[in-house]
Protein backbone atom coordinates (compact mmCIF):
# COMPACT_ATOMS: atom_id res chain seq x y z
CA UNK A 1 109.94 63.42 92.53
CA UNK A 2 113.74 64.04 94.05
CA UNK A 3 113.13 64.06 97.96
CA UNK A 4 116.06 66.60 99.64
CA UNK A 5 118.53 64.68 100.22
CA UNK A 6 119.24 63.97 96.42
CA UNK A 7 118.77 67.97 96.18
CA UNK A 8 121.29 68.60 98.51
CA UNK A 9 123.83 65.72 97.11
CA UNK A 10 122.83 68.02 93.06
CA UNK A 11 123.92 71.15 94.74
CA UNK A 12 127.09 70.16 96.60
CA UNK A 13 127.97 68.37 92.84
CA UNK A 14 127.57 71.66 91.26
CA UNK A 15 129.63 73.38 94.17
CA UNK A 16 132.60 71.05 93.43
CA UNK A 17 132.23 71.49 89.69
CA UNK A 18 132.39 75.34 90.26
CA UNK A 19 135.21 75.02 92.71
CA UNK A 20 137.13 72.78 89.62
CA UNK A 21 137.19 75.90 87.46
CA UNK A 22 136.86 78.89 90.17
CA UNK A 23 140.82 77.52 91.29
CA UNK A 24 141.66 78.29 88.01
CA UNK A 25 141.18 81.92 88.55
CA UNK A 26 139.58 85.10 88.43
CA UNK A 27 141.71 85.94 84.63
CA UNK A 28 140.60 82.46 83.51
CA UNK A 29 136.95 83.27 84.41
CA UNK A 30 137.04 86.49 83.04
CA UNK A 31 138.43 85.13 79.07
CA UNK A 32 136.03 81.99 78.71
CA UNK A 33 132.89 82.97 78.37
CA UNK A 34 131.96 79.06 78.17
CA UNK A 35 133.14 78.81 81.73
CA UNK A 36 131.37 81.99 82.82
CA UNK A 37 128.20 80.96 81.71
CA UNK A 38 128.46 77.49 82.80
CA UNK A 39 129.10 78.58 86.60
CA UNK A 40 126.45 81.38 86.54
CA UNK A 41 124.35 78.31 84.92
CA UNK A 42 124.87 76.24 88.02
CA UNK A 43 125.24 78.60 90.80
CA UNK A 44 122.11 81.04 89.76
CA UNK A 45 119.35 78.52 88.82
CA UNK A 46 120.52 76.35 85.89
CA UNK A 47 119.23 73.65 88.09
CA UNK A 48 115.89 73.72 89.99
CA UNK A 49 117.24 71.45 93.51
CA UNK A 50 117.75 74.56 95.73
CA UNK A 51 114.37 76.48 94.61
CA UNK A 52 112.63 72.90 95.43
CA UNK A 53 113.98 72.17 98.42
CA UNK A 54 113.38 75.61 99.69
CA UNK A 55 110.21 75.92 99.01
CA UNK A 56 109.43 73.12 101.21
CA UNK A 57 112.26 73.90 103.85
CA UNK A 58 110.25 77.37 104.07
CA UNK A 59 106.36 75.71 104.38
CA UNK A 60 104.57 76.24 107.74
CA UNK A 61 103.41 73.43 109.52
CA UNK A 62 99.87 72.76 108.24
CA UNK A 63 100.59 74.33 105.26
CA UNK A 64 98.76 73.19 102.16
CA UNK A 65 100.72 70.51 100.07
CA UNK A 66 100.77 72.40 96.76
CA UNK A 67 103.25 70.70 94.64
CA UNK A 68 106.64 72.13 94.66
CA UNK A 69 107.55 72.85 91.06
């Protein structure tokens, strides 16, 4: 299982891949639907890292150990 850390490194790749395209621009966006779905893919859920690492961020001390998806 990824710990955090490698989490955190999956999310701030997928910010830099957004940021790639997003400086191409909002027209650019708007006419590729390949690029629109790719960045909702990544920023919305298209990869589980942030809804992991939340869930534990969010456990209470003491809290049962369930595993975290």
């Amino acid at each position: 299982m990824r710990d955090d850390r490698e989490r955190l490194a999956d999310i701030l790749e997928a910010i830099e891949r957004i940021e790639k395209y997003a400086a191409r621009g909002r027209g650019e966006f708007d006419n590729e639907e390949l690029i629109q779905t790719w960045i909702v893919m990544l920023s919305c859920g298209g990869r589980p890292p942030a809804r992991a690492a939340t869930a534990r961020a969010w456990r209470k001390p003491g809290a049962s150990q369930a595993r975290d998806g």
